[in-house]
PDB file of N, CA and C in Angstrom:
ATOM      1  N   UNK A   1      -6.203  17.324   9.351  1.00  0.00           N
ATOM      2  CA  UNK A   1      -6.348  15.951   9.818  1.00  0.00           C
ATOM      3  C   UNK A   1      -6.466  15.981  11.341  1.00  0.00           C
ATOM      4  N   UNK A   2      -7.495  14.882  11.829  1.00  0.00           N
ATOM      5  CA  UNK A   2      -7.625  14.866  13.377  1.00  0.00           C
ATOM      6  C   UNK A   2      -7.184  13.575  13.788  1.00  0.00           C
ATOM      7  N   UNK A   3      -7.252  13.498  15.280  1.00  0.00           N
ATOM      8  CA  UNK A   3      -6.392  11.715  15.419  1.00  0.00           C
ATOM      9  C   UNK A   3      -8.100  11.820  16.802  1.00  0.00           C
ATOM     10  N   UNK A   4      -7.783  10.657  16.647  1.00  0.00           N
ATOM     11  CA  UNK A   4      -8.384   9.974  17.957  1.00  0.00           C
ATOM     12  C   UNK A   4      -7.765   9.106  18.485  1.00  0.00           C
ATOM     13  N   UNK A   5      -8.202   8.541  19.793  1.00  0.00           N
ATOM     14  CA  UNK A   5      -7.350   7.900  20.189  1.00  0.00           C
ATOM     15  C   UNK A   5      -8.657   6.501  21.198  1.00  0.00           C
ATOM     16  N   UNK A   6      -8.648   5.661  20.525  1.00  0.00           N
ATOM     17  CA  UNK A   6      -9.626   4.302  20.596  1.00  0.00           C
ATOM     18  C   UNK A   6      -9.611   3.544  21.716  1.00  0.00           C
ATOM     19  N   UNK A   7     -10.176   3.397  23.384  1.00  0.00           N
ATOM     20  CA  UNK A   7      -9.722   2.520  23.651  1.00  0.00           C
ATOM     21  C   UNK A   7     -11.068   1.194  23.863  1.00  0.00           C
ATOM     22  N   UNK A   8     -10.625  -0.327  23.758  1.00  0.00           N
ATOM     23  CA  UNK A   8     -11.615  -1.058  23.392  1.00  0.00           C
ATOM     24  C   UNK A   8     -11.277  -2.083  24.097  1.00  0.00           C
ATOM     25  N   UNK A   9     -12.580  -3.236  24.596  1.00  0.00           N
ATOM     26  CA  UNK A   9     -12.513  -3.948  25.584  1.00  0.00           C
ATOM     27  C   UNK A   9     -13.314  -4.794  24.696  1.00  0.00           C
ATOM     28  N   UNK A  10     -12.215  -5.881  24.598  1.00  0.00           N
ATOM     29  CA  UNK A  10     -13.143  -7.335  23.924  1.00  0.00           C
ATOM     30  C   UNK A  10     -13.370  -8.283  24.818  1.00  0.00           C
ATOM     31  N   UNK A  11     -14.428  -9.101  24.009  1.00  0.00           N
ATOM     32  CA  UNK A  11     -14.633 -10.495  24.678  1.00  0.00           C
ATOM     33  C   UNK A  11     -13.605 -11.345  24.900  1.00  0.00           C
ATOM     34  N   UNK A  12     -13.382 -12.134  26.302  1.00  0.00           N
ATOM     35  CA  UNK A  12     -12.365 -12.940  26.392  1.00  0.00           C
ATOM     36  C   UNK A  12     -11.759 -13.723  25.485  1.00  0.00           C
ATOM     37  N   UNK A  13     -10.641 -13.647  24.883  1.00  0.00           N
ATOM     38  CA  UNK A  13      -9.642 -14.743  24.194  1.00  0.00           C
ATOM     39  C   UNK A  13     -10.258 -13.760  22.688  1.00  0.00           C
ATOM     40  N   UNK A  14     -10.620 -12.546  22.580  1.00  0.00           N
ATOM     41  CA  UNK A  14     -10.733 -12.028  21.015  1.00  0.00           C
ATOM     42  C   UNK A  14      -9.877 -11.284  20.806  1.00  0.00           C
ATOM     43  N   UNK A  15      -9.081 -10.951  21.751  1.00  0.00           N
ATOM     44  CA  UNK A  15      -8.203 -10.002  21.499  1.00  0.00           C
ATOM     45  C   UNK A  15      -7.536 -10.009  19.709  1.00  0.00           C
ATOM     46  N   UNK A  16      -6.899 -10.976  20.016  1.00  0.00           N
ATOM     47  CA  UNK A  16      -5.951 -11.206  18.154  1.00  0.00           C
ATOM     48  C   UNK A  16      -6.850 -11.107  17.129  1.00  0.00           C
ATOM     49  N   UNK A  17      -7.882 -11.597  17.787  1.00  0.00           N
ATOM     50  CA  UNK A  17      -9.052 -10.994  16.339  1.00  0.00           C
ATOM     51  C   UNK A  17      -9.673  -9.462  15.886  1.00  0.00           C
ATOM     52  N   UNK A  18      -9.608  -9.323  17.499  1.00  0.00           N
ATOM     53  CA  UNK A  18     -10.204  -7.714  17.209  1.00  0.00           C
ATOM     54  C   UNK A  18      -8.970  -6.960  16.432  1.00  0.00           C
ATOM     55  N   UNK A  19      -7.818  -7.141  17.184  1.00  0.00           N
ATOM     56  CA  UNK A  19      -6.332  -6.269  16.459  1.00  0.00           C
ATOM     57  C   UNK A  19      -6.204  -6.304  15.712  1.00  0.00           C
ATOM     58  N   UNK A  20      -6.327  -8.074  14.461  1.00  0.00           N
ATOM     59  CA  UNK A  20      -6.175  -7.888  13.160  1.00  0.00           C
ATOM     60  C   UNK A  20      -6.928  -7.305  12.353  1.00  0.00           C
ATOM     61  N   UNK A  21      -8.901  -7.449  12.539  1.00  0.00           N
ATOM     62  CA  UNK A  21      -9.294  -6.690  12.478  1.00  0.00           C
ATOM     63  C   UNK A  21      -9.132  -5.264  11.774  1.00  0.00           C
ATOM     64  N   UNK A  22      -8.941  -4.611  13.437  1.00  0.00           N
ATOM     65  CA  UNK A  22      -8.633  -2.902  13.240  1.00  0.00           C
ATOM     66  C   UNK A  22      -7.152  -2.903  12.518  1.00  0.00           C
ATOM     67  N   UNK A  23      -6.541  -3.679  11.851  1.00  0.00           N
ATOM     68  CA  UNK A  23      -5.577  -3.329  10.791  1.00  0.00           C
ATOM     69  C   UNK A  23      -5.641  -3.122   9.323  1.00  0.00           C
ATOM     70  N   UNK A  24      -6.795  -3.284   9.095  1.00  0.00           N
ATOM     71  CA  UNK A  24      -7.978  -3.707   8.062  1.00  0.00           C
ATOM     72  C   UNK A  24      -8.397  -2.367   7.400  1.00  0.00           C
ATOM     73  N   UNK A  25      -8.440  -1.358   8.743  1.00  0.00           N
ATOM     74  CA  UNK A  25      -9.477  -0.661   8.715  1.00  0.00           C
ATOM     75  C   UNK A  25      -8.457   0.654   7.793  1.00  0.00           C
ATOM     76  N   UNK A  26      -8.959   1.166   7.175  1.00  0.00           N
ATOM     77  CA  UNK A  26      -7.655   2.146   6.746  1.00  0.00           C
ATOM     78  C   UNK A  26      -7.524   3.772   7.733  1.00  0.00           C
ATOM     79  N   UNK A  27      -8.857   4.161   8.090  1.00  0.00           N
ATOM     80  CA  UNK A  27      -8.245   5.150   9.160  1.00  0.00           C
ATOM     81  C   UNK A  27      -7.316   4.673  10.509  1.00  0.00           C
ATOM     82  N   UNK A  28      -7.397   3.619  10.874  1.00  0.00           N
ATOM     83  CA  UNK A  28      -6.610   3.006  11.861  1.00  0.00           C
ATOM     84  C   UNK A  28      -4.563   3.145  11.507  1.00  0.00           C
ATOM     85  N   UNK A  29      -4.159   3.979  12.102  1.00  0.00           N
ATOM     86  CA  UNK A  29      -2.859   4.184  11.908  1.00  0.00           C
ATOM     87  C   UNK A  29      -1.965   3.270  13.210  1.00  0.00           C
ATOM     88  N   UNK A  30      -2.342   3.017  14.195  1.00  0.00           N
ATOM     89  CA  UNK A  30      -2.142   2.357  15.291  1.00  0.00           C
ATOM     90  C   UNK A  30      -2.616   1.326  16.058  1.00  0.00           C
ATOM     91  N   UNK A  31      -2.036   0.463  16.403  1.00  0.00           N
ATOM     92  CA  UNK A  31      -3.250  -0.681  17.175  1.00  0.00           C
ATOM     93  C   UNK A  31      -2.115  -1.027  18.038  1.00  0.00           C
ATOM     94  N   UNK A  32      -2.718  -1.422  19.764  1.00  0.00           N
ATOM     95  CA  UNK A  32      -1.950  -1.906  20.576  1.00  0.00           C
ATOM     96  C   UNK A  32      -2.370  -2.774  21.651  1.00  0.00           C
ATOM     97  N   UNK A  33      -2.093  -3.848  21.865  1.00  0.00           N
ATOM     98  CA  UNK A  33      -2.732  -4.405  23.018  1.00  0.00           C
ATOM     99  C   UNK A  33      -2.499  -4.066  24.583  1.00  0.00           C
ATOM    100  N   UNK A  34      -2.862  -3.801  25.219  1.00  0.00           N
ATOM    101  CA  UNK A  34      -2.492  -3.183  26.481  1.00  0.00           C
ATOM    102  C   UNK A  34      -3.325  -3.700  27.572  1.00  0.00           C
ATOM    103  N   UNK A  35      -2.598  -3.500  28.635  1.00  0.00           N
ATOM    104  CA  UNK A  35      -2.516  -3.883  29.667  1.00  0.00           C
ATOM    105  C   UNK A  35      -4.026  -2.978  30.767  1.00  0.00           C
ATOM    106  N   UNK A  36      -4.808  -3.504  31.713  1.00  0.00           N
ATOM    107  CA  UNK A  36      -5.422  -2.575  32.233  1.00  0.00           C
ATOM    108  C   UNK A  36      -6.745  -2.871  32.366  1.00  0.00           C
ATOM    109  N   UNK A  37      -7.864  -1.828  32.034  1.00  0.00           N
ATOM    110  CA  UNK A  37      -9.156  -1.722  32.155  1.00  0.00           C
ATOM    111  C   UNK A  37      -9.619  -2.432  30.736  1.00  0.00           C
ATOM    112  N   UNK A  38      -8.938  -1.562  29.476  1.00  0.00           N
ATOM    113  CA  UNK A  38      -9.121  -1.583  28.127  1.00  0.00           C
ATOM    114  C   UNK A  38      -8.183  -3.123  27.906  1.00  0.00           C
ATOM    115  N   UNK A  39      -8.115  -3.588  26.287  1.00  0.00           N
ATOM    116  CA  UNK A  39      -7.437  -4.918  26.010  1.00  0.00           C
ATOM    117  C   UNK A  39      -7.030  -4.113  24.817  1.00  0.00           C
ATOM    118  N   UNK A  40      -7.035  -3.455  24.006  1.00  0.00           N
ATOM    119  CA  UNK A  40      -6.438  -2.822  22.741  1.00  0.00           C
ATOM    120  C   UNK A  40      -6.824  -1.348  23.016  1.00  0.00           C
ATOM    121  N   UNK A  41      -6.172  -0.530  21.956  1.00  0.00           N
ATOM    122  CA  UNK A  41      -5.727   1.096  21.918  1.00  0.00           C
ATOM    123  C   UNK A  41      -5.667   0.970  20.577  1.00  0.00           C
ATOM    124  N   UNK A  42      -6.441   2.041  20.420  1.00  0.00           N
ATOM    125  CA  UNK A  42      -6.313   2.266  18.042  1.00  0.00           C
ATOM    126  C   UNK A  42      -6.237   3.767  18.073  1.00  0.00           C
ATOM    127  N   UNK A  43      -5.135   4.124  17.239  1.00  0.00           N
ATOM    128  CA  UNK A  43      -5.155   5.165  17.215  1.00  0.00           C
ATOM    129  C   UNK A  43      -5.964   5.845  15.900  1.00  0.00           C
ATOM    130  N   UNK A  44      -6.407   6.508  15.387  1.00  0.00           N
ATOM    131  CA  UNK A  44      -7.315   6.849  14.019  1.00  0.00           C
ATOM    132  C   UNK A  44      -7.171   8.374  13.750  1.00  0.00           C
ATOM    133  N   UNK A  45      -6.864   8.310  12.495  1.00  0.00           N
ATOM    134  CA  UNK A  45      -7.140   9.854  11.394  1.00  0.00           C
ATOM    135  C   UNK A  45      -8.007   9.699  10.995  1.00  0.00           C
ATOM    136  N   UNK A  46      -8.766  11.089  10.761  1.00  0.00           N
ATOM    137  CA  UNK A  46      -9.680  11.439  10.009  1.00  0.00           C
ATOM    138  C   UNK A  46      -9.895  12.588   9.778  1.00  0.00           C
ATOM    139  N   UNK A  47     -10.746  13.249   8.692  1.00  0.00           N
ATOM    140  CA  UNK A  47     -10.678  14.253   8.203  1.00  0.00           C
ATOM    141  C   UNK A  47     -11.367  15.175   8.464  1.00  0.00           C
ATOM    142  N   UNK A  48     -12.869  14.650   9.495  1.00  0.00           N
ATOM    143  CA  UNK A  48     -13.907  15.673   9.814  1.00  0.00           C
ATOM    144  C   UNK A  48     -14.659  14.955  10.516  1.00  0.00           C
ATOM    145  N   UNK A  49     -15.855  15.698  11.637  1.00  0.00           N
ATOM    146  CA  UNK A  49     -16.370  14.248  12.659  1.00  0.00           C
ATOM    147  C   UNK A  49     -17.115  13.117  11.555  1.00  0.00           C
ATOM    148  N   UNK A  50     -17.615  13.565  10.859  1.00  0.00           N
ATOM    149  CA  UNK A  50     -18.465  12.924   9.773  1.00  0.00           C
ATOM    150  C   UNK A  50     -17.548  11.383   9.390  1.00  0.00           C
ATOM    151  N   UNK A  51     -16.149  11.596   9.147  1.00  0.00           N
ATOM    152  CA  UNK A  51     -15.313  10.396   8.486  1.00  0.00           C
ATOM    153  C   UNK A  51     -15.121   9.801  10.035  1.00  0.00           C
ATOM    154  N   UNK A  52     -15.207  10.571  11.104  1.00  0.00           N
ATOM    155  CA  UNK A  52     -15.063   9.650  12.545  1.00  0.00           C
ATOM    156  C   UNK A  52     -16.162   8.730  12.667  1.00  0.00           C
ATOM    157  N   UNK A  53     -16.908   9.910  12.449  1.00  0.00           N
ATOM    158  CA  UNK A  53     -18.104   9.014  12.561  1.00  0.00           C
ATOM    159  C   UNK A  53     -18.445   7.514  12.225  1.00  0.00           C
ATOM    160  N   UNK A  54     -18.414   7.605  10.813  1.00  0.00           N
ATOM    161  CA  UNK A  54     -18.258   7.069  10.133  1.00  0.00           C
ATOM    162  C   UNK A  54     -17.484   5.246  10.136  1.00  0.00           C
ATOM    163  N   UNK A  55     -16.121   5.932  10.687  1.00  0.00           N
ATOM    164  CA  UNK A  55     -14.976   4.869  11.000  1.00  0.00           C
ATOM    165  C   UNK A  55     -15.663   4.174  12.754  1.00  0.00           C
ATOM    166  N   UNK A  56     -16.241   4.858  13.290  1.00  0.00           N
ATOM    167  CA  UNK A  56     -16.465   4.457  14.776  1.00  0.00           C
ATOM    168  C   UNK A  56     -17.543   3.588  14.883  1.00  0.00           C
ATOM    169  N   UNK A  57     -18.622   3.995  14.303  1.00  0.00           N
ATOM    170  CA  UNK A  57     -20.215   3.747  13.990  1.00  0.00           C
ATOM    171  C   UNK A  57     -20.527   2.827  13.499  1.00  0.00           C
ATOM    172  N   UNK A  58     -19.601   2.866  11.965  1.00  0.00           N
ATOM    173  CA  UNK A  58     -19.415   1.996  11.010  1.00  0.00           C
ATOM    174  C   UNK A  58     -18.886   0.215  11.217  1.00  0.00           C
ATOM    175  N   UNK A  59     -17.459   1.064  11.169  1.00  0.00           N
ATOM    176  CA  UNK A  59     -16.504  -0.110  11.041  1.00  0.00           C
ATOM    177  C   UNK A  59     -16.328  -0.394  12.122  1.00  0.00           C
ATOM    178  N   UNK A  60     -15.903  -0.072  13.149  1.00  0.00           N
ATOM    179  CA  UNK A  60     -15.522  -0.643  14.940  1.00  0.00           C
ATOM    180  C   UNK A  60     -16.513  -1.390  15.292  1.00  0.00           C
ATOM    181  N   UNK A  61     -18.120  -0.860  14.903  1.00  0.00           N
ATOM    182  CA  UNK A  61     -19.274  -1.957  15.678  1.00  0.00           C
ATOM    183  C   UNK A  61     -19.123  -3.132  14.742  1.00  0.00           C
ATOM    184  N   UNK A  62     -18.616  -3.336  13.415  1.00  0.00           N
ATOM    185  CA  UNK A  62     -19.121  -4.693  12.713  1.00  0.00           C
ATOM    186  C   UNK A  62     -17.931  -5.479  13.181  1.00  0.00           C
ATOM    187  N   UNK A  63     -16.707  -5.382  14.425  1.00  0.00           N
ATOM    188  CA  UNK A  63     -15.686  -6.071  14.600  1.00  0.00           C
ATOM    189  C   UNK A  63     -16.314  -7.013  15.270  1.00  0.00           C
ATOM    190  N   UNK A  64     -16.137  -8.591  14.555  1.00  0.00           N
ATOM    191  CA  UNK A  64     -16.927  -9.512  16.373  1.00  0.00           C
ATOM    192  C   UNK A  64     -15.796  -9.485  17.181  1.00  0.00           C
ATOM    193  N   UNK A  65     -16.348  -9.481  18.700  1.00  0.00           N
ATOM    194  CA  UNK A  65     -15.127  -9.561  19.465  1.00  0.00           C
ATOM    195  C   UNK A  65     -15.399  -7.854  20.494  1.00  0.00           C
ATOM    196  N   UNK A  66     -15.716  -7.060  20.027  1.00  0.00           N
ATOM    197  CA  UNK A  66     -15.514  -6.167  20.175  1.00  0.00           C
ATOM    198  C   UNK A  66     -17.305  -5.492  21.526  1.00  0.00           C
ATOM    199  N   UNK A  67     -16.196  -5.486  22.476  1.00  0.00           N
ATOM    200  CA  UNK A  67     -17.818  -5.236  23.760  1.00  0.00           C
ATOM    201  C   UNK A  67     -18.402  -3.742  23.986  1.00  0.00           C
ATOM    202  N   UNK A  68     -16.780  -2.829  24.238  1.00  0.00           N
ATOM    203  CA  UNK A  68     -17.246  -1.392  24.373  1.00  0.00           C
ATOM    204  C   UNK A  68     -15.545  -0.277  24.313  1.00  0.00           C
ATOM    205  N   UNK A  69     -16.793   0.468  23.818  1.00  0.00           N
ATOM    206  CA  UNK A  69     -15.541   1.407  22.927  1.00  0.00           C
ATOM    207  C   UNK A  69     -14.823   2.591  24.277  1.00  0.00           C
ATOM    208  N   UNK A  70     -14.537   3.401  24.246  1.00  0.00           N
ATOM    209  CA  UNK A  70     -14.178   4.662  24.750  1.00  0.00           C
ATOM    210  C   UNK A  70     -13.434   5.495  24.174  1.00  0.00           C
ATOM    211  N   UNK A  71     -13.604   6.813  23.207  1.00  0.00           N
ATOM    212  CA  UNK A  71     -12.935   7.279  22.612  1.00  0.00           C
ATOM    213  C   UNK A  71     -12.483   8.837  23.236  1.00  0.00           C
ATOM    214  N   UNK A  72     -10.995   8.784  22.841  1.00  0.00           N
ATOM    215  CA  UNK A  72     -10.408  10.411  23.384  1.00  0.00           C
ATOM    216  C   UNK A  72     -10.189  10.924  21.993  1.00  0.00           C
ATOM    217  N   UNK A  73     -10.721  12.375  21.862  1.00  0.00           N
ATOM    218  CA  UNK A  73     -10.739  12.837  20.321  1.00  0.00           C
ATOM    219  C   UNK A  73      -9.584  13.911  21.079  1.00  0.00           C
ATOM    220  N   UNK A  74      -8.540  13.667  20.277  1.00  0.00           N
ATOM    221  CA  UNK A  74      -6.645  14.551  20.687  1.00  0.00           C
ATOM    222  C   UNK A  74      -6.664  16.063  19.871  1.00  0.00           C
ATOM    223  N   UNK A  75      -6.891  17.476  20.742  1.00  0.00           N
ATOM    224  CA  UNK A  75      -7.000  18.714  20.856  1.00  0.00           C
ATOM    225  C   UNK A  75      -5.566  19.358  20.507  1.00  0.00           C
ATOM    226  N   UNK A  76      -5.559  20.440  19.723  1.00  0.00           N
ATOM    227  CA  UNK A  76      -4.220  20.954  19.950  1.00  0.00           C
ATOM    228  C   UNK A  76      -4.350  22.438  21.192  1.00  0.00           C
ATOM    229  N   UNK A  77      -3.260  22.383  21.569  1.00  0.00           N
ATOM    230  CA  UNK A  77      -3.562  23.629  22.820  1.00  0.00           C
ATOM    231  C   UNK A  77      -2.216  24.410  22.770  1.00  0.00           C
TER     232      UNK A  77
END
């Protein structure tokens, strides 16, 4: 299993929509609203880039609300 780590910048006042949203989603293990550049943080499992893919491509673009992504894919070292 791999994690990523989501961060996402919605349209003004979508925030609560985008969050409930990404709770929806079943690779989504985390969701947070935060403070900053970004307006939410999702954290996501998956099983291979293909199911990232998949979950990123897929499901994150059909959120309305949702302007631009930035994703950190989490390495073990």
């Amino acid at each position: 299993m791999s994690t990523a780590f989501v961060l996402i910048k919605t349209k003004p006042m979508m925030e609560a929509e985008v969050y409930r949203a990404l709770l929806s989603i079943d690779n989504v293990v985390e969701t947070h609203v935060v403070y900053g550049e970004y307006d939410l943080a999702a954290r996501i499992d998956f099983s291979d880039e293909k199911e990232m893919a998949k979950v990123l491509m897929g499901e994150f673009r059909k959120i309305p609300g949702v302007e631009q992504t930035e994703t950190l894919i989490a390495v073990e070292v």
